[in-house]
C-alpha atoms as a PDB file:
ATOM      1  CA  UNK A   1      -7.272 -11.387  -2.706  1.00  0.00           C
ATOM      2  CA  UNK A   2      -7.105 -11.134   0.813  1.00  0.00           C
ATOM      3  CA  UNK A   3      -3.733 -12.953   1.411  1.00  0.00           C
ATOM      4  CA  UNK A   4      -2.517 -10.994  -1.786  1.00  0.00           C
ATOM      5  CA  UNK A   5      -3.644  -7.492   0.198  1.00  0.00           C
ATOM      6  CA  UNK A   6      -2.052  -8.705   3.711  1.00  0.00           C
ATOM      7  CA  UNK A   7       0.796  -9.910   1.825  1.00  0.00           C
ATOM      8  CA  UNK A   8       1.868  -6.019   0.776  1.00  0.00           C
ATOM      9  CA  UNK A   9       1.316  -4.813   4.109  1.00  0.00           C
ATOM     10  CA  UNK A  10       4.575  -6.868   4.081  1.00  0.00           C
ATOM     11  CA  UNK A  11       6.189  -3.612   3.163  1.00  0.00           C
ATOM     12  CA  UNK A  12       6.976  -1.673   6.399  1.00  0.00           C
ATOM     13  CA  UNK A  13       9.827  -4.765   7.388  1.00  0.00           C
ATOM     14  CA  UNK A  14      11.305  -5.034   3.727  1.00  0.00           C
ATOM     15  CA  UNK A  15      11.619  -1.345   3.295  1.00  0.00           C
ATOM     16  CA  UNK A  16      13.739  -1.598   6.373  1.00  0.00           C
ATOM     17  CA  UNK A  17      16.225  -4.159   4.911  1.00  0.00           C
ATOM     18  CA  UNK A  18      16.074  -2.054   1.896  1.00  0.00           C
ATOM     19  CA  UNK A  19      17.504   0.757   2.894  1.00  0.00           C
ATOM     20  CA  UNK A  20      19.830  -0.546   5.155  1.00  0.00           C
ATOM     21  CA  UNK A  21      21.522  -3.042   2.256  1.00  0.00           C
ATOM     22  CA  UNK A  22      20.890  -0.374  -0.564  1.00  0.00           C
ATOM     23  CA  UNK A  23      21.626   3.168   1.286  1.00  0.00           C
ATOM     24  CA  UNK A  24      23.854   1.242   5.071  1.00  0.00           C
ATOM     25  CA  UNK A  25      21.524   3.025   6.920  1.00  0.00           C
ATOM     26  CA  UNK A  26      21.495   1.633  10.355  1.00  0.00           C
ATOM     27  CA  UNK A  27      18.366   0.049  11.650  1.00  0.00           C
ATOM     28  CA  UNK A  28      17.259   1.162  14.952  1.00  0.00           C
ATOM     29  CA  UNK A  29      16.079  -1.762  17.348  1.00  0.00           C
ATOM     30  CA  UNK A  30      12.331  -0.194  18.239  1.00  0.00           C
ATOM     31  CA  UNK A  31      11.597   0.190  14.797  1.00  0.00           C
ATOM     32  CA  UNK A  32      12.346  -3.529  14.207  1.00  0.00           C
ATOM     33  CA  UNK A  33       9.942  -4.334  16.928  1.00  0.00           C
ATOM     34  CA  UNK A  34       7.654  -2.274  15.896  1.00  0.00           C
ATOM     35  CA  UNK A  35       7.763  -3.276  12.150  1.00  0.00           C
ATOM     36  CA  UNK A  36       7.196  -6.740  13.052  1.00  0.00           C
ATOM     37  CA  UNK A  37       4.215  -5.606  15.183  1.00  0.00           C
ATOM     38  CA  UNK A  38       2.455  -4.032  12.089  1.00  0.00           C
ATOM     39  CA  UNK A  39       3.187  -7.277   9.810  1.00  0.00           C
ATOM     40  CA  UNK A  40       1.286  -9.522  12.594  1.00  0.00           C
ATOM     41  CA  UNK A  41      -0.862  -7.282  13.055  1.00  0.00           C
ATOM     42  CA  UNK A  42      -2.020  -6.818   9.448  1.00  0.00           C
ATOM     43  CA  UNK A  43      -1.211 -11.171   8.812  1.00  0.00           C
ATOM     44  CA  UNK A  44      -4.009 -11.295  11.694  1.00  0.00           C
ATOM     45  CA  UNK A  45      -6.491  -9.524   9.971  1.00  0.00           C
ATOM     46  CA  UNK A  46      -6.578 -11.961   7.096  1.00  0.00           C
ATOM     47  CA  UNK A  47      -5.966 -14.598   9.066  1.00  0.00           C
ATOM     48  CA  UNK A  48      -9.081 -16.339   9.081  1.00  0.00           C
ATOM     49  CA  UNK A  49     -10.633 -15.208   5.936  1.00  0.00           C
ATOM     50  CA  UNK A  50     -11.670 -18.093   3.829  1.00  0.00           C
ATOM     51  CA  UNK A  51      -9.318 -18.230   0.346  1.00  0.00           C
ATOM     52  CA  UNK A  52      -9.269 -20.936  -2.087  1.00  0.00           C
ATOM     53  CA  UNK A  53      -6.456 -22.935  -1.492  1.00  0.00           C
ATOM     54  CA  UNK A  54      -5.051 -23.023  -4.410  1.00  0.00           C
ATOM     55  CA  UNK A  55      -4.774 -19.882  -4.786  1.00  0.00           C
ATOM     56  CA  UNK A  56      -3.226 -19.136  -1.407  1.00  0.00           C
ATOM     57  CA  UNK A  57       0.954 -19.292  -2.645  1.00  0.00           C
ATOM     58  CA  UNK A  58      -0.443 -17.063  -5.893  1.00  0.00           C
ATOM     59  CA  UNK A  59      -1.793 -14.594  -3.692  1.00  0.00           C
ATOM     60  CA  UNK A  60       1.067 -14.494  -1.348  1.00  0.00           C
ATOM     61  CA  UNK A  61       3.636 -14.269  -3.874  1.00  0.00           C
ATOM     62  CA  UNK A  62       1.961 -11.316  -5.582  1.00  0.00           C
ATOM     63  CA  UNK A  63       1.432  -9.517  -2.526  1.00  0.00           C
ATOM     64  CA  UNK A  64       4.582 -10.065  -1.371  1.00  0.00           C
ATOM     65  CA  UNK A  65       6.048  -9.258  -5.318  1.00  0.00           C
ATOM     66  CA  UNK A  66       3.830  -5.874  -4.625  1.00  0.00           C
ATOM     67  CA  UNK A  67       5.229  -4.973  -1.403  1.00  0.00           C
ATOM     68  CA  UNK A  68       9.149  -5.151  -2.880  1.00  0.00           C
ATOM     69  CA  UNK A  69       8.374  -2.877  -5.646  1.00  0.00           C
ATOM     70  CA  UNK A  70       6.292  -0.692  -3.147  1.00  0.00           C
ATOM     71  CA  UNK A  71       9.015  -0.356  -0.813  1.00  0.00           C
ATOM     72  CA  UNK A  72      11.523   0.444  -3.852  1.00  0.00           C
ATOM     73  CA  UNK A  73       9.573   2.924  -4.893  1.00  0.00           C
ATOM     74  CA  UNK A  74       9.321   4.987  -1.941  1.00  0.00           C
ATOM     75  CA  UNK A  75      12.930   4.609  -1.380  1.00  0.00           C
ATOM     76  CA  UNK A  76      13.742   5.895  -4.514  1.00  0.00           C
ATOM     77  CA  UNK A  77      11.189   8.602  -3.869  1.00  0.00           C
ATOM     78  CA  UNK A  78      13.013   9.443  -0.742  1.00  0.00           C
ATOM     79  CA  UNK A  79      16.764   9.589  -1.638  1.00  0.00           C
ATOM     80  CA  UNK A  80      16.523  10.224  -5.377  1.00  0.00           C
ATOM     81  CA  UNK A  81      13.624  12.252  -6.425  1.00  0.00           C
ATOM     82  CA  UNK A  82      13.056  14.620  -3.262  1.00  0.00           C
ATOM     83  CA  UNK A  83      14.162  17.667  -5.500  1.00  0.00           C
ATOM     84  CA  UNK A  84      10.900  17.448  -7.669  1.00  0.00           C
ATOM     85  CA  UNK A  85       7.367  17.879  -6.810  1.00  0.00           C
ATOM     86  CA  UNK A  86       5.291  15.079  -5.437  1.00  0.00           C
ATOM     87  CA  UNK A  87       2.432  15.893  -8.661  1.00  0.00           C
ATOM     88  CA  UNK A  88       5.158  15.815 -11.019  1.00  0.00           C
ATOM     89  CA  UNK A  89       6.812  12.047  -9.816  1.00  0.00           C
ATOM     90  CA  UNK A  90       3.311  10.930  -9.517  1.00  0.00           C
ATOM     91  CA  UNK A  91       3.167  11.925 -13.043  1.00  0.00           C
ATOM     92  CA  UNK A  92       5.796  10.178 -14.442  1.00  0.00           C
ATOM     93  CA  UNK A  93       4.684   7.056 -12.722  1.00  0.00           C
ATOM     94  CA  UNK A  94       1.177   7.227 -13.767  1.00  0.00           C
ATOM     95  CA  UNK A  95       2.370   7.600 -17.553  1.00  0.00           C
ATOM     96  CA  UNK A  96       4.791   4.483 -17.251  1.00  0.00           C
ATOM     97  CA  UNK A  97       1.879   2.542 -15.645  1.00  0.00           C
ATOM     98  CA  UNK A  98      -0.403   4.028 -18.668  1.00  0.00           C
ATOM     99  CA  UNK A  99       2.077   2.822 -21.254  1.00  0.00           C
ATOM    100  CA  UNK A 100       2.140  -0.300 -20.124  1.00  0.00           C
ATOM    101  CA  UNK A 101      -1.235  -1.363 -19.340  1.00  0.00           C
ATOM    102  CA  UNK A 102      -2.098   0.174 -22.617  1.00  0.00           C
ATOM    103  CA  UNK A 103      -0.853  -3.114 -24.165  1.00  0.00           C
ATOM    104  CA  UNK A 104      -3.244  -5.336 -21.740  1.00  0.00           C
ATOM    105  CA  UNK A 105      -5.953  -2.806 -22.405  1.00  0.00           C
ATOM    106  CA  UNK A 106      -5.732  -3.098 -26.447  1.00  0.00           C
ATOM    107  CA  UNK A 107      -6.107  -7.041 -26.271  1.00  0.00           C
ATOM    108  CA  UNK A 108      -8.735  -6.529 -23.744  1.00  0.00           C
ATOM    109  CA  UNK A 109     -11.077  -3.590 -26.108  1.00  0.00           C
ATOM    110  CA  UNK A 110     -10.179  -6.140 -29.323  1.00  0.00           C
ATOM    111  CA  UNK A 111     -14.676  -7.297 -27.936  1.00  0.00           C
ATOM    112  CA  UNK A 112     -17.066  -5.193 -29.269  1.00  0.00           C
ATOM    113  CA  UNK A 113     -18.736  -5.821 -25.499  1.00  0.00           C
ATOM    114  CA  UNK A 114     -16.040  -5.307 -23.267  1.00  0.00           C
ATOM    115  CA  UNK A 115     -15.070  -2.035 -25.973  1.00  0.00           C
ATOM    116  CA  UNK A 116     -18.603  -0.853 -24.897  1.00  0.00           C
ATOM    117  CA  UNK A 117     -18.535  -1.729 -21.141  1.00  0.00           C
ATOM    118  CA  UNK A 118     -15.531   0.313 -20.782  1.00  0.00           C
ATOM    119  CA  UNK A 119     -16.780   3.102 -22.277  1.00  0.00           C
ATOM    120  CA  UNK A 120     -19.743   2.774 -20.110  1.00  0.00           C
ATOM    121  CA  UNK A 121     -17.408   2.793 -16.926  1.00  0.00           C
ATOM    122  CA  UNK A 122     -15.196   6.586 -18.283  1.00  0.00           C
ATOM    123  CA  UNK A 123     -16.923   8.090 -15.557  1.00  0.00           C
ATOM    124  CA  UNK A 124     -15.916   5.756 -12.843  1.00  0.00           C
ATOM    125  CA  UNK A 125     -12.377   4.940 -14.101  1.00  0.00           C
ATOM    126  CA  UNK A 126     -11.962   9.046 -13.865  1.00  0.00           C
ATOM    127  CA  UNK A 127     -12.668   9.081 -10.493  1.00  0.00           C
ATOM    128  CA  UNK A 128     -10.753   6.401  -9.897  1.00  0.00           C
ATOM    129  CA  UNK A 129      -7.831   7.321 -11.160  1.00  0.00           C
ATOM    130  CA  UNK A 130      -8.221  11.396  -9.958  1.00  0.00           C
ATOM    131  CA  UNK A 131      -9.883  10.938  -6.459  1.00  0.00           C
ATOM    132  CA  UNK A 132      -8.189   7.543  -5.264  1.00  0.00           C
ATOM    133  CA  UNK A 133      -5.180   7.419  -6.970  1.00  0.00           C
ATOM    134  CA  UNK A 134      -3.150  10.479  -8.521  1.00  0.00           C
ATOM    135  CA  UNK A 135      -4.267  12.455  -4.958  1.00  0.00           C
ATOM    136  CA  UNK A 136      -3.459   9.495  -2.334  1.00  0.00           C
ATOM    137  CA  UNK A 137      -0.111   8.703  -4.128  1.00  0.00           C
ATOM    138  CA  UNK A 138       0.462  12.358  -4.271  1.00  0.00           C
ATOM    139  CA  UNK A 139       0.171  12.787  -0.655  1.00  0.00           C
ATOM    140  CA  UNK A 140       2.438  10.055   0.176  1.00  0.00           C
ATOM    141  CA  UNK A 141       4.953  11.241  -1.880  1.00  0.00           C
ATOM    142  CA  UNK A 142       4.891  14.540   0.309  1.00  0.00           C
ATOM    143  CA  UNK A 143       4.803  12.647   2.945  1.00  0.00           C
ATOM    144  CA  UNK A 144       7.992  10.797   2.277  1.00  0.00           C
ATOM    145  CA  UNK A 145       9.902  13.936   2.169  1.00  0.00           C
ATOM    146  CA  UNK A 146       8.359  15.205   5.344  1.00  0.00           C
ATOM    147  CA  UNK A 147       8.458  12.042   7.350  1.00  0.00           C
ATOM    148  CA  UNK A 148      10.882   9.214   5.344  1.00  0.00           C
ATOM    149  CA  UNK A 149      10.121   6.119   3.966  1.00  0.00           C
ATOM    150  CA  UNK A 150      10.022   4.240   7.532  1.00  0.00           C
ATOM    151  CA  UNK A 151       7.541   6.276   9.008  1.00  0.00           C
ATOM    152  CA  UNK A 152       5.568   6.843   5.590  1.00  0.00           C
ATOM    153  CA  UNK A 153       4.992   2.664   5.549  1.00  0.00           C
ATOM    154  CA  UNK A 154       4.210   2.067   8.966  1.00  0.00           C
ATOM    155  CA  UNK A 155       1.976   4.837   9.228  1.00  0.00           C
ATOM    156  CA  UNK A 156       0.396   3.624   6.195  1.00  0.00           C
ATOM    157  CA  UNK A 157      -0.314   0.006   7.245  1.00  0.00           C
ATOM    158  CA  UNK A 158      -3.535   1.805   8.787  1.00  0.00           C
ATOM    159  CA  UNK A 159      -5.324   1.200   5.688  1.00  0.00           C
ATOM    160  CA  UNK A 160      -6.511  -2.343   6.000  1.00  0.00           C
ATOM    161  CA  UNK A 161      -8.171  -0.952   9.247  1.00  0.00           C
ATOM    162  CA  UNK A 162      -9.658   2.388   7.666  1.00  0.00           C
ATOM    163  CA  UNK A 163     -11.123  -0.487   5.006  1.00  0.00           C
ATOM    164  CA  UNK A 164     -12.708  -2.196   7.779  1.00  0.00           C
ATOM    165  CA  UNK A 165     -14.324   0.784   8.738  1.00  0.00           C
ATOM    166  CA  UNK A 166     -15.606   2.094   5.577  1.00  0.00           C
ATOM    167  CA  UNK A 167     -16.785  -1.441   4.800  1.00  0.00           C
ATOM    168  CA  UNK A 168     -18.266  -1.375   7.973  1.00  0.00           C
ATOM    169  CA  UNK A 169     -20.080   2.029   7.523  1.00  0.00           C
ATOM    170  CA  UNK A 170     -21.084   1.283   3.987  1.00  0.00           C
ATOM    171  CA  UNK A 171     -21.434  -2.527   3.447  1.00  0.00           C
ATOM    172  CA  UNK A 172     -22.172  -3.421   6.979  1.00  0.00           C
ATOM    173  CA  UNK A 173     -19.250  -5.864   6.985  1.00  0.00           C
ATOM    174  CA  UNK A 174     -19.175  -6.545  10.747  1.00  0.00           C
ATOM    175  CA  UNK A 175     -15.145  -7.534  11.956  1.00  0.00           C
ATOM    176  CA  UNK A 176     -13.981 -11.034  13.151  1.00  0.00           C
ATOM    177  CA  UNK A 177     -12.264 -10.975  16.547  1.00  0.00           C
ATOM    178  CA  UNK A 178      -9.207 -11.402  14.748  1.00  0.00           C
ATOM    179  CA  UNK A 179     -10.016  -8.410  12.828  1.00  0.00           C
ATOM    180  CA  UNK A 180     -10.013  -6.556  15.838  1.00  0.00           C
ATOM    181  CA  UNK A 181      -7.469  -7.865  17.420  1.00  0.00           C
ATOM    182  CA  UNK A 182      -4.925  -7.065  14.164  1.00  0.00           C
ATOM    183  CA  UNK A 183      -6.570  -3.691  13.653  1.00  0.00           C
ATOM    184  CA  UNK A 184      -5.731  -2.828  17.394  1.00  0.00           C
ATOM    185  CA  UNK A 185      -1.944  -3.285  16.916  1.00  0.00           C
ATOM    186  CA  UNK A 186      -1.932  -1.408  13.983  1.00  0.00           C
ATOM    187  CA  UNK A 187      -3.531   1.390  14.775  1.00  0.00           C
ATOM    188  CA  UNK A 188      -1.114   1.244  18.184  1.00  0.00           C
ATOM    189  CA  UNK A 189       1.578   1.553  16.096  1.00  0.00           C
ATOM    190  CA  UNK A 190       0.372   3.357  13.783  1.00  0.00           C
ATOM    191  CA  UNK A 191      -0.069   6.419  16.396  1.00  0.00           C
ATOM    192  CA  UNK A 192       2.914   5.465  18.024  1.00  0.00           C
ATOM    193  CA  UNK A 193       4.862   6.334  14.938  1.00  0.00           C
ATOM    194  CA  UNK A 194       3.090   9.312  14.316  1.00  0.00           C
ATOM    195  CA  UNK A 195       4.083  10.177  18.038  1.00  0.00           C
ATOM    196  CA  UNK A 196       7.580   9.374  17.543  1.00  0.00           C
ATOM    197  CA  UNK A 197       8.029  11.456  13.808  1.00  0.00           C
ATOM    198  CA  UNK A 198       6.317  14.592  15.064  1.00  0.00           C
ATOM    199  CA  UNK A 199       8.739  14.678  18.110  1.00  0.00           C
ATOM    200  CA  UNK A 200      11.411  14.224  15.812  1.00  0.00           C
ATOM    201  CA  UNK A 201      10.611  17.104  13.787  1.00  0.00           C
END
């Protein structure tokens, strides 16, 4: 899980390449540098947490899967659905998704127990999908028209770090020097990039 979550965090350096081979949009030499910051920044993070290692070219290859349709998706966000509202493309994508998990979620309910454990969990998947998904992938969606795709996936690459924190604060996870170390550079970015948009605007 952990390589499969550092993996995506892939996504700052291929929606780069992305929109310069899809849109020729020319790539500006700090933001290479500081793209590949962010990547070894986040790769330190899960660099020394034990995985299974077996699982270990799985995990990257989803991850890294995730991060490619990611980037895609904010791209197309960015140069093809601007004109609409960020609730209504968040819409549309939350239906496809619905559509087609429906089809993992029928063969999954097909058990009397896991039919009853889900309904059990309405409550929680609600909130789920409300509070910490339609709203977060609303607001990047504005953000992508305010700030670009770029910007919008470096900036983001802050999450691993606001996870440590909140594990932290709730789970009294305590960081690994490596932790640190990659949530440092991140976060440097991270604020760099923020510096850099907000003078641009």
């Amino acid at each position: 899980m952990t390589l499969g979550m550092t993996a995506l965090f892939t996504y700052p350096m291929i929606t780069l390449w992305l929109e310069k081979l899809a849109f020729g949009k020319a790539i500006v030499r700090a933001e290479i540098g500081m793209t590949v910051l962010i990547v070894a920044g986040v790769w330190t993070m899960g660099v020394d947490t034990p995985v299974a290692e077996t699982n270990n070219a799985y995990g990257v290859f989803l991850g890294l899967l995730s991060a490619l349709c990611f980037a895609a998706r904010n791209l197309i966000q960015q140069y093809y659905l601007s004109c609409y509202s960020a609730h209504k493309t968040v819409f549309y994508q939350t239906l496809v998704i619905a559509i087609i998990m429906s089809v993992v979620c029928h063969s999954y309910l097909q058990n009397d127990l896991n039919k009853s454990d889900a309904l059990a969990e309405w409550p929680q998947w609600i909130l789920l999908g409300v509070l910490f998904t339609a709203l977060p992938h609303s607001l990047v969606a504005h953000s992508i028209k305010m700030l670009g795709s770029r910007s919008v996936a470096m900036i983001s690459c802050a999450q691993p770090v606001i996870g440590s924190v909140i594990a932290f604060i709730l789970l009294g996870e305590v960081a690994t020097s490596f932790v640190a170390l990659g949530a440092l550079v991140v976060v440097c970015v991270s604020f760099y990039e923020i510096y850099l948009s907000s003078k641009a605007a």
